[in-house]
Protein backbone atom coordinates (compact mmCIF):
# COMPACT_ATOMS: atom_id res chain seq x y z
CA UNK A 1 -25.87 -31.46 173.85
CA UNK A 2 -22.22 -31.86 174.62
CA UNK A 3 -20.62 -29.84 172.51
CA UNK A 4 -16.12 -29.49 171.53
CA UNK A 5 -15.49 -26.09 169.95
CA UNK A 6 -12.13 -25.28 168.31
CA UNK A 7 -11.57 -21.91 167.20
CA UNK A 8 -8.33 -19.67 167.48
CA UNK A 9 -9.35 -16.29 167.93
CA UNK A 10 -10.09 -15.53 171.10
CA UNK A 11 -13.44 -13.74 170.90
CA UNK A 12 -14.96 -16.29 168.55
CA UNK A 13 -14.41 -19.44 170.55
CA UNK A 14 -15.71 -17.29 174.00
CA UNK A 15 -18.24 -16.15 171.91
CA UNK A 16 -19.51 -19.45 170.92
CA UNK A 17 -19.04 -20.75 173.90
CA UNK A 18 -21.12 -19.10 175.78
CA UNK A 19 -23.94 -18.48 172.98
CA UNK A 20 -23.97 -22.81 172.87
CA UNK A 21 -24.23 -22.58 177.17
CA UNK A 22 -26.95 -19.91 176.61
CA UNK A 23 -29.18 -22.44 174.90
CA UNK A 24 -28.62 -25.08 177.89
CA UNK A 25 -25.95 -27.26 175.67
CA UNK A 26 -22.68 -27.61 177.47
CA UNK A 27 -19.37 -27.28 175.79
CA UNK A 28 -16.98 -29.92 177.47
CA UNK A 29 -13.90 -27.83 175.88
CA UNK A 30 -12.83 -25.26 173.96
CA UNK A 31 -9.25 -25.11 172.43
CA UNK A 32 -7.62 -22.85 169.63
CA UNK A 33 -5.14 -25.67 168.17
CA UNK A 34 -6.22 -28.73 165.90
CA UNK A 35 -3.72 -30.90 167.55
CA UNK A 36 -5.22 -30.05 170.77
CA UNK A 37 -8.96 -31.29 169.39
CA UNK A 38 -7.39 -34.56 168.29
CA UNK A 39 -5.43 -34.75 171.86
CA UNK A 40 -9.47 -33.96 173.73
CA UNK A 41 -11.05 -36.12 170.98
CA UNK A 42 -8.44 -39.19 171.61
CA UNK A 43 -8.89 -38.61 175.51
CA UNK A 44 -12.55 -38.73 175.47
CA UNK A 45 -13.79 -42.16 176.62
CA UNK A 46 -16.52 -43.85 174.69
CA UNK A 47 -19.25 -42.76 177.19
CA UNK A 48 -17.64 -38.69 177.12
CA UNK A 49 -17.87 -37.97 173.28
CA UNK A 50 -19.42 -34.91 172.46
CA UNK A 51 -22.57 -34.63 170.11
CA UNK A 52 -20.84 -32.26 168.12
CA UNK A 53 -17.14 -30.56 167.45
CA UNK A 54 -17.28 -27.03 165.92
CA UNK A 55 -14.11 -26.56 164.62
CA UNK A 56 -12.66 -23.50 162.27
CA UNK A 57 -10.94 -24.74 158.90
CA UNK A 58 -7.95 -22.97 159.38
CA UNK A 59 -6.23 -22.81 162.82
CA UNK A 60 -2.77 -23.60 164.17
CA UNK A 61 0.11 -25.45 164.66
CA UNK A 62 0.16 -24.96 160.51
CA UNK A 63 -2.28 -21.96 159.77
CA UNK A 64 -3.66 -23.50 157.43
CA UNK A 65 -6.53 -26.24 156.68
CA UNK A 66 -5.34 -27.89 159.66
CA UNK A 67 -9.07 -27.89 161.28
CA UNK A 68 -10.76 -29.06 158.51
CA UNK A 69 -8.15 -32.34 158.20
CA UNK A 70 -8.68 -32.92 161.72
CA UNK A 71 -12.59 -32.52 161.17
CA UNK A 72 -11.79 -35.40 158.68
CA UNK A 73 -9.63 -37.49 161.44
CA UNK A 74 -12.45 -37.53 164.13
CA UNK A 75 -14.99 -38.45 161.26
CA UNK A 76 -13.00 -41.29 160.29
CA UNK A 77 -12.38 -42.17 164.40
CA UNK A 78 -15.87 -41.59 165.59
CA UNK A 79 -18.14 -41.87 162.90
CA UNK A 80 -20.89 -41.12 165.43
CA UNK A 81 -19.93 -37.77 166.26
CA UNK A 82 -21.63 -34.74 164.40
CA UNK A 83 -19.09 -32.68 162.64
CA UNK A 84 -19.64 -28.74 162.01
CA UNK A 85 -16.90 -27.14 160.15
CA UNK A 86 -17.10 -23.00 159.71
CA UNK A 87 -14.94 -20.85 157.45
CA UNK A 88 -14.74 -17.14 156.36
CA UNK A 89 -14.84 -18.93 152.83
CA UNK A 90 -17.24 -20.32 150.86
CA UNK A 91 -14.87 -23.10 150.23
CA UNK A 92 -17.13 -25.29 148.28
CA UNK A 93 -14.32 -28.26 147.97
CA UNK A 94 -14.74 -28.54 151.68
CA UNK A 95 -17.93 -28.91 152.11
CA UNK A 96 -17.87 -31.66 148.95
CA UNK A 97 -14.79 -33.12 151.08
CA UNK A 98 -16.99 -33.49 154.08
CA UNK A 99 -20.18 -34.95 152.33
CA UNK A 100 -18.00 -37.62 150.79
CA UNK A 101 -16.01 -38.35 154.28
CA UNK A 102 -16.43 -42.12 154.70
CA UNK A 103 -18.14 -43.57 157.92
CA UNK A 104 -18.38 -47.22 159.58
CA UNK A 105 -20.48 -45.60 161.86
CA UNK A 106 -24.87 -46.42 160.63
CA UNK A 107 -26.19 -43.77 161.07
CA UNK A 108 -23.20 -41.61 160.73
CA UNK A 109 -23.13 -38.50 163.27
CA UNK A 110 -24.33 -35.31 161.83
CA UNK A 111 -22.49 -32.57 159.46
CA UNK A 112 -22.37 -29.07 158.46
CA UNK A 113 -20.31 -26.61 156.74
CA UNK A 114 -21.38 -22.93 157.28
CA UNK A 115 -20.08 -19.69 157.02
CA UNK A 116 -19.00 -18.03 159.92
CA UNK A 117 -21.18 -14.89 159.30
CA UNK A 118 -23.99 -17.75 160.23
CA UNK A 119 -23.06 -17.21 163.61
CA UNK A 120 -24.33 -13.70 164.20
CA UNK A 121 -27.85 -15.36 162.69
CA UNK A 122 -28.47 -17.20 166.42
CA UNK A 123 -31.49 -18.88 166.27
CA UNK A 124 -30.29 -20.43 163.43
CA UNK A 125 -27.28 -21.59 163.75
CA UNK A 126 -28.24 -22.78 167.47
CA UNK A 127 -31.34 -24.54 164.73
CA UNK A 128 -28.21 -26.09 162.46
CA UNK A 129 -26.18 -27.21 165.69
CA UNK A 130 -29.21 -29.15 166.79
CA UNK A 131 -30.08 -30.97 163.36
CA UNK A 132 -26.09 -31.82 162.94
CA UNK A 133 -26.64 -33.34 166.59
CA UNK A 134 -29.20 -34.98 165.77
CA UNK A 135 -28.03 -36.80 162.44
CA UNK A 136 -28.65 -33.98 159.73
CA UNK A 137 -26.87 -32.23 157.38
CA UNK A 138 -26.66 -28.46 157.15
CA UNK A 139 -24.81 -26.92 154.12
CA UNK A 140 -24.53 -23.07 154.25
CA UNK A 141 -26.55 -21.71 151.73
CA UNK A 142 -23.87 -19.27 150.30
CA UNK A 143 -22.51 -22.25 149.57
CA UNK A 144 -24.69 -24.37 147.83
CA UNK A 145 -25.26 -21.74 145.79
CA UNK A 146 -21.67 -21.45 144.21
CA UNK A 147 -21.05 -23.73 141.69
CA UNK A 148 -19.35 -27.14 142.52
CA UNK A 149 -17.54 -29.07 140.31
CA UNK A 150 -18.96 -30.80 137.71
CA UNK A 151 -20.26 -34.30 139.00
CA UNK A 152 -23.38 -35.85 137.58
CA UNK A 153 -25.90 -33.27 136.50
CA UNK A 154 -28.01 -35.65 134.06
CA UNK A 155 -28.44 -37.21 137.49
CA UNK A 156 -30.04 -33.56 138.66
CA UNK A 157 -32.43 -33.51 135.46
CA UNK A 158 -34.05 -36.59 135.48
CA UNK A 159 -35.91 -35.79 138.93
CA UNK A 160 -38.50 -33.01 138.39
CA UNK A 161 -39.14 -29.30 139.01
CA UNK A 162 -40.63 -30.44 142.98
CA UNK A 163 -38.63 -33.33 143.57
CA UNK A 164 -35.32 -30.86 142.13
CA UNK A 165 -36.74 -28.07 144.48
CA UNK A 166 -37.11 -30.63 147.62
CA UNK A 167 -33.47 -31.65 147.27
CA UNK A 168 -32.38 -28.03 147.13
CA UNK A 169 -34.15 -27.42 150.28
CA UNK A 170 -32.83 -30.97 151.33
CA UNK A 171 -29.16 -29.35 151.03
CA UNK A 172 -29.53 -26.28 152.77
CA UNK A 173 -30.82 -28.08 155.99
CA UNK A 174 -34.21 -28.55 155.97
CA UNK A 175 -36.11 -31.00 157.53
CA UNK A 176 -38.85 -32.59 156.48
CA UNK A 177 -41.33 -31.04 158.18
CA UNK A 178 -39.82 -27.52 157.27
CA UNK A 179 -39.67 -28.88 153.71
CA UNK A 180 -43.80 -29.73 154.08
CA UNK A 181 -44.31 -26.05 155.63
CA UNK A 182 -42.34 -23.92 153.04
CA UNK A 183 -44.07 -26.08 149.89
CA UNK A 184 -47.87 -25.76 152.02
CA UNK A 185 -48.03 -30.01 151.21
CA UNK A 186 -48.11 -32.95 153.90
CA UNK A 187 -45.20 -34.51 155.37
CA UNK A 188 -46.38 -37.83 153.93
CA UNK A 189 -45.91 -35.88 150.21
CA UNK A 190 -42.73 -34.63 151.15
CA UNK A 191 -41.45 -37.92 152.48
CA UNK A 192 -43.29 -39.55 149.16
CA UNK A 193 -40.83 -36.90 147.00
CA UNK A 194 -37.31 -37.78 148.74
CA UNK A 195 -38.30 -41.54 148.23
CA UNK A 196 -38.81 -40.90 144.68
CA UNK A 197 -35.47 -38.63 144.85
CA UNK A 198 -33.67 -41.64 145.82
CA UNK A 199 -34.84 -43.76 143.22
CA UNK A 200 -34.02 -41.61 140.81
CA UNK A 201 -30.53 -40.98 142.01
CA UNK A 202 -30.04 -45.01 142.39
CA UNK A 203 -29.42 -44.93 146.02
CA UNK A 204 -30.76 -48.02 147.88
CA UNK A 205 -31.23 -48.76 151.44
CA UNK A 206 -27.85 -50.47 151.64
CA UNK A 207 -25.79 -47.42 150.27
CA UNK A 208 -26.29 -45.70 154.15
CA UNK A 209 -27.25 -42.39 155.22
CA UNK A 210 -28.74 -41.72 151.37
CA UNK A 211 -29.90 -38.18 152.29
CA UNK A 212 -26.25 -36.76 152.37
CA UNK A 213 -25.29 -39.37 149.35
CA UNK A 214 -28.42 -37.03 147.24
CA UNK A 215 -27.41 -33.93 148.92
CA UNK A 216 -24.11 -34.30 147.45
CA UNK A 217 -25.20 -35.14 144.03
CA UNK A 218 -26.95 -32.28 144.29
CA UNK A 219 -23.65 -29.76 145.01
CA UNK A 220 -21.88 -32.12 142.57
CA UNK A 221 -24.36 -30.90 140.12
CA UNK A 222 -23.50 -27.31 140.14
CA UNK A 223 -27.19 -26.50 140.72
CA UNK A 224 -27.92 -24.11 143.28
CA UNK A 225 -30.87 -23.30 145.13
CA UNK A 226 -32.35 -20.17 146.85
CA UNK A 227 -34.78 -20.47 148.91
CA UNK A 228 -37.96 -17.48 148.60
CA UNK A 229 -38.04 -15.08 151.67
């Protein structure tokens, strides 16, 4: 993977730098500004994208959400770029804010929202880096678990206790193949259950990536989801 990172403290951008080199993934740059990541992102020829930006919600020039509203620029610019925002917060609007981002791009470049304690947890967050590179979405599970705003939770109800619990595991991350080896079914089950998820959610084929469209019915909901140790 190429890989942007933009994080202002010091030790926390070397620190991912070099855990993201570790794994073999190179990190084309590293700044601790968000006008700085839009000035690398709007340099970047269409051949020298990254695979993925890590980028901190709050950084300067304002100190504020300043990284998360450029996360939001470079999804709107380059749809086809995987976006991974962390925060010290659980900052559930974000991650809603993120999931509903709009994309030209089919299919739209990864994204993930995760806590920055993730981090220390290295095999998997280098694990969520690699899905959001590869088209997934990864929502930090602290997060998922906090109530969201109210959205459409008769939605939630009509799908049942399986399909309800392969959706939860759908929004923390999981694959489907993780999702078959957690629930001891097949793949071809599992893939049988997120079809049937999608029906009942009315999400056709034409709506676009309809994973993160369910996933985000499902934070919408207020449900959350723990998966068993």
């Amino acid at each position: 993977m190429q890989v942007v990172i933009a994080e202002d403290a010091a030790l926390m951008r070397e620190g991912l730098t070099a855990l993201v080199e570790r794994f073999g993934h190179r990190v084309t740059a590293a700044v601790d500004d968000a006008d700085e990541l839009l000035r690398v992102m709007a340099g970047a020829g269409p051949g020298n994208l990254p695979d993925v930006v890590v980028t901190d919600v709050r950084m300067p020039p304002g100190d504020a959400d300043d990284g998360f509203r450029a996360a939001l620029t470079i999804r709107a610019r380059h749809p086809q770029v995987g976006i991974l925002v962390l925060s010290q917060y659980l900052g559930h609007a974000y991650a809603a804010r993120l999931l509903a981002a709009p994309t030209r791009s089919e299919p739209p470049g990864g994204i993930g929202y995760l806590l920055k304690d993730r981090v220390s947890r290295v095999t998997d967050f280098m694990h969520s880096l690699e899905l959001i590179a590869g088209g997934g979405v990864v929502i930090d599970p602290k997060v998922v678990q906090r109530s969201m705003a109210a959205g459409r939770p008769h939605a939630i109800d009509i799908l049942s206790e399986r399909e309800q619990e392969v959706l939860g595991r759908m929004a923390t991350g999981d694959t489907n193949h993780q999702i078959a080896t957690a629930l001891h079914v097949t793949q071809g089950a599992v893939v049988k259950h997120v079809g049937n998820i999608f029906t009942k959610l009315g999400l056709q084929p034409q709506d676009g990536n309809r994973r993160v469209l369910a996933v985000l019915t499902y934070l919408q909901s207020g449900r959350s989801y723990t998966p068993p140790s």
